[in-house]
C-alpha atoms as a PDB file:
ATOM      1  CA  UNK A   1      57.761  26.999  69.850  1.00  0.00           C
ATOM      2  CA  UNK A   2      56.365  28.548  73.125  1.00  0.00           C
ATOM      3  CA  UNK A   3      58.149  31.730  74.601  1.00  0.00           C
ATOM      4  CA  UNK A   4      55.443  32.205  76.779  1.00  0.00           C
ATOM      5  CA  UNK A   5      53.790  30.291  80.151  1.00  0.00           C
ATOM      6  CA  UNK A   6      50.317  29.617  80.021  1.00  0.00           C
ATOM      7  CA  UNK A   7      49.724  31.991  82.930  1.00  0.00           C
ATOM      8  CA  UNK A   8      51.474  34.601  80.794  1.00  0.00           C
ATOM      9  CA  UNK A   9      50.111  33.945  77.560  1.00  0.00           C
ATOM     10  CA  UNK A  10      46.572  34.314  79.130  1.00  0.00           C
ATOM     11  CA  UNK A  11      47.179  37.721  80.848  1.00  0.00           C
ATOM     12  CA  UNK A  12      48.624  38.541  77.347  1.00  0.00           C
ATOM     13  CA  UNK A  13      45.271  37.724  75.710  1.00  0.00           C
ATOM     14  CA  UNK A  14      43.130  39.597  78.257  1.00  0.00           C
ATOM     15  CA  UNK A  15      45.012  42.631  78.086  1.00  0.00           C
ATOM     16  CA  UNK A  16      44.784  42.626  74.236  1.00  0.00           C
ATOM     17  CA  UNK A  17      40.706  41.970  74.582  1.00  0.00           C
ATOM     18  CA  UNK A  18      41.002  45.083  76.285  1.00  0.00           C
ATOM     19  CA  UNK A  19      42.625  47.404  74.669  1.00  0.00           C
ATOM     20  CA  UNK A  20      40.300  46.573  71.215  1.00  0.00           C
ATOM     21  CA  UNK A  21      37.317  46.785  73.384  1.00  0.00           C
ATOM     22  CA  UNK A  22      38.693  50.333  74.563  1.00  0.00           C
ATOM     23  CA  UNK A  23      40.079  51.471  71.331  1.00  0.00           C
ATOM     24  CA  UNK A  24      38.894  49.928  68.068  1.00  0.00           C
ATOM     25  CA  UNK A  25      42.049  48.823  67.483  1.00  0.00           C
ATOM     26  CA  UNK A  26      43.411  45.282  66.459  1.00  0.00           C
ATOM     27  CA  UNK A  27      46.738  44.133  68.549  1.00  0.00           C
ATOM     28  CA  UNK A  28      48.583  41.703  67.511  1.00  0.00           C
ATOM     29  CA  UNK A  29      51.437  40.474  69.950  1.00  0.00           C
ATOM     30  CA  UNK A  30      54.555  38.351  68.538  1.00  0.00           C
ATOM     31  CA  UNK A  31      57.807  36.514  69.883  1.00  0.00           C
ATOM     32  CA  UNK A  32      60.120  35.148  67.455  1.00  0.00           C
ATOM     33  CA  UNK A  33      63.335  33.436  68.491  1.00  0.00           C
ATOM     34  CA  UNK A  34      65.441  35.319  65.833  1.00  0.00           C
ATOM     35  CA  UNK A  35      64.702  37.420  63.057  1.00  0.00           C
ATOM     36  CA  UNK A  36      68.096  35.896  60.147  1.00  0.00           C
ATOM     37  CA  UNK A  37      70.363  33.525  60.271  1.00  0.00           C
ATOM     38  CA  UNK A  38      73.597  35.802  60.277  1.00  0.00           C
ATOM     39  CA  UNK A  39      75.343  33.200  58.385  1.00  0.00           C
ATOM     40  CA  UNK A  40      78.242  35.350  58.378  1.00  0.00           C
ATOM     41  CA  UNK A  41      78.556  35.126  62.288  1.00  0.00           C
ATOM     42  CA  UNK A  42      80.813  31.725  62.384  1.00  0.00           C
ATOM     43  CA  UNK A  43      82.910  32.664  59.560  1.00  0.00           C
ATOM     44  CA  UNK A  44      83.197  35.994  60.975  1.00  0.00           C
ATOM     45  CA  UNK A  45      83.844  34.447  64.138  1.00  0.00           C
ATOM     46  CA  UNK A  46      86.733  31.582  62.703  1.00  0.00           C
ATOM     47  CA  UNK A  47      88.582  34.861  60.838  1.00  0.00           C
ATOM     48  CA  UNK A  48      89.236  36.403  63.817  1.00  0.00           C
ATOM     49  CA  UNK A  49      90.158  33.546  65.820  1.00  0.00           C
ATOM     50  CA  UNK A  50      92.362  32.490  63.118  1.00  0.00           C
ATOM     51  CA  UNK A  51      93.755  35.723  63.023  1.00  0.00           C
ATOM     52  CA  UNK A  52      94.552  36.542  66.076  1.00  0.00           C
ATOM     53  CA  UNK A  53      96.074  33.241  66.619  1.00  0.00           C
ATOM     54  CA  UNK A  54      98.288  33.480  64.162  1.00  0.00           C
ATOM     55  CA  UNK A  55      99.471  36.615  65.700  1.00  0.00           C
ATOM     56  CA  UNK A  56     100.460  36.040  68.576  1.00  0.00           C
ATOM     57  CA  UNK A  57     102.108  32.597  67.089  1.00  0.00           C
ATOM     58  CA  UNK A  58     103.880  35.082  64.711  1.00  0.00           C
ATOM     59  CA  UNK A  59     105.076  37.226  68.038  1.00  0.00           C
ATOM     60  CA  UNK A  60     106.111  33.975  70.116  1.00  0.00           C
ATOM     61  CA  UNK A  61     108.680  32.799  67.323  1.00  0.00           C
ATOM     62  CA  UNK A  62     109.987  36.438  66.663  1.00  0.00           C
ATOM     63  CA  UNK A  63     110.375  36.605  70.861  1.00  0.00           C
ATOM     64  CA  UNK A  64     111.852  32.547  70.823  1.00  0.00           C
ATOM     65  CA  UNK A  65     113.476  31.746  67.605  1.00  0.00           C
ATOM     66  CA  UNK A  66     114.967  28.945  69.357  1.00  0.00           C
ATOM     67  CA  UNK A  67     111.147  27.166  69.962  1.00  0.00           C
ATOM     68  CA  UNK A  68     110.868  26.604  66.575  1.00  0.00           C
ATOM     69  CA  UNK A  69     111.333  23.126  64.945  1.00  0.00           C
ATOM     70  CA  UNK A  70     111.069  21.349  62.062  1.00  0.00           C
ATOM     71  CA  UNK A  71     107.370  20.752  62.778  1.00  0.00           C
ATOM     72  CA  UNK A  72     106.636  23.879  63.755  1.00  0.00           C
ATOM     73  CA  UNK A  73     104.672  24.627  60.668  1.00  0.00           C
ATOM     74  CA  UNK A  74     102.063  21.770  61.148  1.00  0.00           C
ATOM     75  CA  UNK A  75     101.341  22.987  65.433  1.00  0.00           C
ATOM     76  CA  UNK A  76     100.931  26.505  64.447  1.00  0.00           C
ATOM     77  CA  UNK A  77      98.602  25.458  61.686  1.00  0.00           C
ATOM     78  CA  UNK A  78      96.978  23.210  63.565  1.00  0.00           C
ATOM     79  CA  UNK A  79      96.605  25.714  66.430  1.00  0.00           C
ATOM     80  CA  UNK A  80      95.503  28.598  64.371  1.00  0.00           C
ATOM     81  CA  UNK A  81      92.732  25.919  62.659  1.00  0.00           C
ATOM     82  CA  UNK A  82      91.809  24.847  66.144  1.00  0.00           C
ATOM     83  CA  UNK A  83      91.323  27.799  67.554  1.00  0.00           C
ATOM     84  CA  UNK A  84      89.173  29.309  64.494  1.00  0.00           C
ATOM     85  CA  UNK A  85      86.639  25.991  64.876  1.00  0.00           C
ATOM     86  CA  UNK A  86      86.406  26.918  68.785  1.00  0.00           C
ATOM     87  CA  UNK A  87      85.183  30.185  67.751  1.00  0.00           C
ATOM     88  CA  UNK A  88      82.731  29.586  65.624  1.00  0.00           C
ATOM     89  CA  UNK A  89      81.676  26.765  67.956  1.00  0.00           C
ATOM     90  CA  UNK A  90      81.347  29.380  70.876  1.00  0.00           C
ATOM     91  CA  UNK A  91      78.971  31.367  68.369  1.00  0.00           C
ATOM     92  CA  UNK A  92      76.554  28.781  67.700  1.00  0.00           C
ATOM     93  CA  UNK A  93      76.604  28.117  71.457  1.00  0.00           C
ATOM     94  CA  UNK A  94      76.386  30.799  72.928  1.00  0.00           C
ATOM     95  CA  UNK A  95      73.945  33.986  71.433  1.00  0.00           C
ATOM     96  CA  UNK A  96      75.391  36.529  73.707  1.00  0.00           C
ATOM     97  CA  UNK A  97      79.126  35.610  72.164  1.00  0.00           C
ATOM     98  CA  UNK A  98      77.486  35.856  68.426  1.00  0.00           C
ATOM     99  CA  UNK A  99      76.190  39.386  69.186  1.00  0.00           C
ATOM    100  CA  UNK A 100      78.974  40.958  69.676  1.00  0.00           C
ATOM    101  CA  UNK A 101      79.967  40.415  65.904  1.00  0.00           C
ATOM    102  CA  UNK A 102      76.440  42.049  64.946  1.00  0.00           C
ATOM    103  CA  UNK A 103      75.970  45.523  64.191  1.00  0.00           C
ATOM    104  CA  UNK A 104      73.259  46.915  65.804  1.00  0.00           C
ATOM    105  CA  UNK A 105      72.170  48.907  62.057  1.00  0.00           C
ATOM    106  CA  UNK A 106      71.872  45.141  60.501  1.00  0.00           C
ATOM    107  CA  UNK A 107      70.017  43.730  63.639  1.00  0.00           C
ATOM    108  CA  UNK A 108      67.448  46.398  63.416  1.00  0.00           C
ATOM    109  CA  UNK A 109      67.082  46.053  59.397  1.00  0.00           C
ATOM    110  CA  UNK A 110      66.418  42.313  59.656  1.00  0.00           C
ATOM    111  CA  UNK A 111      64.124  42.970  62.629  1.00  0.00           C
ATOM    112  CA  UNK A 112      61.858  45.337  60.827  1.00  0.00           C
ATOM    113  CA  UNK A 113      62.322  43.222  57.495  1.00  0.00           C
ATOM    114  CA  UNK A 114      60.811  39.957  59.786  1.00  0.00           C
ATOM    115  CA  UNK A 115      57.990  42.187  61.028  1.00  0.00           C
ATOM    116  CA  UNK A 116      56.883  43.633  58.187  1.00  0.00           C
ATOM    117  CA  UNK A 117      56.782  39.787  56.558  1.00  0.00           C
ATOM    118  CA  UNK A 118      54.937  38.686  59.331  1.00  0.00           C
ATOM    119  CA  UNK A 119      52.550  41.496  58.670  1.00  0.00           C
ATOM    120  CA  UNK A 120      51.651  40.401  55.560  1.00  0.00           C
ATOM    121  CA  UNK A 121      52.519  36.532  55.951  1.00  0.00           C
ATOM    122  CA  UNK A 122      49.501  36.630  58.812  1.00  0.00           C
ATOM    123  CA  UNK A 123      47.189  38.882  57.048  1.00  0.00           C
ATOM    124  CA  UNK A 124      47.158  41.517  59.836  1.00  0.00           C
ATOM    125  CA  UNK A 125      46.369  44.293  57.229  1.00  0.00           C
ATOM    126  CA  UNK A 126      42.876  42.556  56.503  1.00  0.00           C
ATOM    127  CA  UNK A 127      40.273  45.385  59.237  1.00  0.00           C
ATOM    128  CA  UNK A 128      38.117  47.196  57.793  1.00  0.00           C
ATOM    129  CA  UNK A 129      39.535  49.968  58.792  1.00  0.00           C
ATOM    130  CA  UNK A 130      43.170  49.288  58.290  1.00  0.00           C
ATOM    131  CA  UNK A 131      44.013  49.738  62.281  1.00  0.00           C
ATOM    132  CA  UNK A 132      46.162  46.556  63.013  1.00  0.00           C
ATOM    133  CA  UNK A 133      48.894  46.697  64.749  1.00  0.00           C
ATOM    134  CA  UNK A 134      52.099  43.939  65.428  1.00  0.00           C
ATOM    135  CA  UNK A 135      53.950  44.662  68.578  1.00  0.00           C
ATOM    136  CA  UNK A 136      57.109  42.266  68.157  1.00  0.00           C
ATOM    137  CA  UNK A 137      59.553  40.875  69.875  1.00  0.00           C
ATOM    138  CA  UNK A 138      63.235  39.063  68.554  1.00  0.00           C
ATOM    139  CA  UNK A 139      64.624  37.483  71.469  1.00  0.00           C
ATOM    140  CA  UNK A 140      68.245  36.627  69.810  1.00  0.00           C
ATOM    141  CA  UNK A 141      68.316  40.440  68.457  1.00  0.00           C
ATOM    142  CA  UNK A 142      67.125  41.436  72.029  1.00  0.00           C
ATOM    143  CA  UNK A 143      64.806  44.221  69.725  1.00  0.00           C
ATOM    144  CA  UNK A 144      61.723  44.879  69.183  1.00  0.00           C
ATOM    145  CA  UNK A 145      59.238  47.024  66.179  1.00  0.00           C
ATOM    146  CA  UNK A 146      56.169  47.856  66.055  1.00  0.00           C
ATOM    147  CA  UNK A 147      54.372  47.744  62.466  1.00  0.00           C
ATOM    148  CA  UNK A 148      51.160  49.892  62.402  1.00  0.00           C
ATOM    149  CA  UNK A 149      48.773  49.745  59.424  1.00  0.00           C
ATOM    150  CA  UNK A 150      47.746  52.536  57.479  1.00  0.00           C
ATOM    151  CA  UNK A 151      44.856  53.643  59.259  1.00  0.00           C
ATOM    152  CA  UNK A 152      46.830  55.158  61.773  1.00  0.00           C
ATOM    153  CA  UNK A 153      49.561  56.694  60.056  1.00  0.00           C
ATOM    154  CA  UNK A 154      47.527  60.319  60.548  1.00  0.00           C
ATOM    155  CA  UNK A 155      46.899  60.080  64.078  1.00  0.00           C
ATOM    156  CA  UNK A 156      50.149  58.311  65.377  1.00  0.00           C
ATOM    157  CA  UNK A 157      53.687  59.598  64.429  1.00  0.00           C
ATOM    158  CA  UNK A 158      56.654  57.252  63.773  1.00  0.00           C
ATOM    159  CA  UNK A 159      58.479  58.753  67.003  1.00  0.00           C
ATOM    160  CA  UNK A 160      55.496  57.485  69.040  1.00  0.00           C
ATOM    161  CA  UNK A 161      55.590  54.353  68.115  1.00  0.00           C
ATOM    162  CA  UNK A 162      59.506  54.904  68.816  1.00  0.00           C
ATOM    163  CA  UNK A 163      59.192  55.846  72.270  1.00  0.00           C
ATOM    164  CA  UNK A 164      56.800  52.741  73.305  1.00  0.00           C
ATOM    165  CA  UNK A 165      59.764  50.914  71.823  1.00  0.00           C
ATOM    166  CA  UNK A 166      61.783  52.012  74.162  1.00  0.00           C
ATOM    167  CA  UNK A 167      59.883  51.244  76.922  1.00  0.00           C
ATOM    168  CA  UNK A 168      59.915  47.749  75.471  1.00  0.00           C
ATOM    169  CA  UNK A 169      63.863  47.539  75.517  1.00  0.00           C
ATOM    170  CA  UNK A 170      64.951  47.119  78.909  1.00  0.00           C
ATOM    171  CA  UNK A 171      63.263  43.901  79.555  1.00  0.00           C
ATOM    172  CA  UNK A 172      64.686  42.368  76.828  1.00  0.00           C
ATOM    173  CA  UNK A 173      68.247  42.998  77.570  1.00  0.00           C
ATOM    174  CA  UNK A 174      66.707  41.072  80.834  1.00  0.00           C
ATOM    175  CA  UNK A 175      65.605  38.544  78.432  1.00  0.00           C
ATOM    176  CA  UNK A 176      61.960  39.297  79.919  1.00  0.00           C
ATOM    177  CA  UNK A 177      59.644  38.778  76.549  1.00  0.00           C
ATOM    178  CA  UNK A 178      56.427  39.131  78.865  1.00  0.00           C
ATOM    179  CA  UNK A 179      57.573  41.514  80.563  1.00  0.00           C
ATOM    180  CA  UNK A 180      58.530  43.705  77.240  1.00  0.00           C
ATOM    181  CA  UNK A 181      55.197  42.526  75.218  1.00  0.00           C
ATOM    182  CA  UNK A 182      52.988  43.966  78.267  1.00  0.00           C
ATOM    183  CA  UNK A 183      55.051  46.849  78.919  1.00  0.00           C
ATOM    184  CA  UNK A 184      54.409  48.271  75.181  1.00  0.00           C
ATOM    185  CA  UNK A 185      50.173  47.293  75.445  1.00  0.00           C
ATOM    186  CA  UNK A 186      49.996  49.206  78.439  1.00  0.00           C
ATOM    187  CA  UNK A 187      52.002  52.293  76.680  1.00  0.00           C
ATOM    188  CA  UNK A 188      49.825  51.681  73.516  1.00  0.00           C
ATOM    189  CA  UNK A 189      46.389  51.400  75.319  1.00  0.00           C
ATOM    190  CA  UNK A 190      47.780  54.553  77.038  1.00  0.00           C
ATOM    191  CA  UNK A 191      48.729  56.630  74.014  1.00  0.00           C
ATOM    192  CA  UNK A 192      45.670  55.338  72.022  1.00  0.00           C
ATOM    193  CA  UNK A 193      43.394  56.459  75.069  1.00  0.00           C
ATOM    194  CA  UNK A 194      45.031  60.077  75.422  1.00  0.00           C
ATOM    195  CA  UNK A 195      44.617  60.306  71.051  1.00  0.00           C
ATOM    196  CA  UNK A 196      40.706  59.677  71.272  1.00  0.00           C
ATOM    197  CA  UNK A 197      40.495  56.448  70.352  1.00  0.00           C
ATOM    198  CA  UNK A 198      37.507  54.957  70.982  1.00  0.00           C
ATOM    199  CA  UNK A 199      35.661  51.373  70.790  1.00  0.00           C
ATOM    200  CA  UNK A 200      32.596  49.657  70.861  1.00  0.00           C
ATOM    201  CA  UNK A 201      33.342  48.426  74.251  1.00  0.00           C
ATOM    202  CA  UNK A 202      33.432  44.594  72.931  1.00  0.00           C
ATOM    203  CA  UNK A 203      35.732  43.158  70.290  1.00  0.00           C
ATOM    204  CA  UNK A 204      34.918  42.088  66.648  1.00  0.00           C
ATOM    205  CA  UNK A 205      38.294  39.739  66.849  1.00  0.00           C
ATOM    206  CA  UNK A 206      38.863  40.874  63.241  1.00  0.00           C
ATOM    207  CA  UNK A 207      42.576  39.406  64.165  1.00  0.00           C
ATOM    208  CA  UNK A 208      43.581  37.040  66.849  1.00  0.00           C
ATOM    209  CA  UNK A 209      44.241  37.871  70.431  1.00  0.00           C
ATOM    210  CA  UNK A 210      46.823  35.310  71.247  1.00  0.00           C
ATOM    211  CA  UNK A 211      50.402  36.247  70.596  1.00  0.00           C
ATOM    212  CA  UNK A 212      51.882  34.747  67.830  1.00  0.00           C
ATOM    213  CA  UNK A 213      55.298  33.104  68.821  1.00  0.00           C
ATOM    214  CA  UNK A 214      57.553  31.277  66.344  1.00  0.00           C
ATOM    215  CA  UNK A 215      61.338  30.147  65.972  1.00  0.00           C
ATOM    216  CA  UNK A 216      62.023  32.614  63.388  1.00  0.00           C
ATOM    217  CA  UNK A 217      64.599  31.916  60.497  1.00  0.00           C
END
């Protein structure tokens, strides 16, 4: 599964070669499709089609007692099943329609659960000096995390890491990964730079440069 375009991919690379070289510190990009299944989405999804259907079928016969026949029964079930399969058709379709039955707490909880698998699944805690870092990116969650390793946890607080986040966040809700994924290594390299971190000026490629993209779950 490729997210990115060659042309992207390799500017991705570069600017990763770069920041090590500047830094000493081992970036590791990532674009997943989705971070959970949300298997709840289509039954969430046929409840309140259902639901409302039989609502408003439930108003029309109160408002025209005189519609309703003998099979009147079987169309309103049939209508209130047909409607509920539409719906959780339209979610499986259509990602923006299944977000809007996520919460945005569960989102970010399977987001950070997927990165911090990946983490380990990849090996990205195996530097010598325990400075990797994965800068994801869920495109179906439209989010994104950042999992440092525990070399930096004294010289880089949880809110920084927050704010290059953010800086991340408007290109995915223009589903931009590129876009996102070089927008937080330029705030990174920046931050890192202004902290005092300093490289060798080359790279021991401890981790890989290219940015890991998969499906997801």
């Amino acid at each position: 599964m490729k997210y990115l375009k060659p042309d992207e991919a390799a500017s991705v690379d570069a600017h990763v070669v770069r920041i090590e070289a500047a830094t000493g510190i081992q970036i590791v990009p990532a674009i997943v499709g989705r971070a959970d299944s949300y298997a709840e989405i289509p039954w969430a999804a046929f409840g309140l089609g259902a639901a409302f259907t039989s609502l408003a079928l439930v108003a029309s016969d109160r408002l025209r007692p005189d519609w309703v026949t003998a099979s009147t029964a079987l169309t309103h079930a049939i209508a209130v099943l047909g409607v509920g399969a539409l719906c959780t058709i339209l979610t499986l379709m259509a990602p923006p329609i299944a977000r809007l039955l996520l919460h945005r707490r569960r989102t970010d909880v399977e987001v950070r659960q997927y990165a911090e698998s990946l983490f380990l699944r990849r090996g990205l805690f195996a530097t010598r000096g325990r400075t990797g870092v994965l800068v994801l990116v869920s495109l179906f969650e439209r989010r994104s995390e950042i999992i440092a390793d525990t070399g930096l946890d004294r010289r880089v607080s949880a809110a920084e890491w927050q704010d290059v986040i953010a800086r991340m966040t408007p290109h995915l809700r223009n589903r931009s990964p590129f876009e996102a994924v070089q927008a937080a290594l330029v705030a990174v390299e920046a931050m890192l730079t202004l902290k005092g971190f300093r490289g060798s000026g080359a790279t021991d490629n401890e981790l890989p440069n290219a940015a890991i993209e998969e499906r997801g779950v």
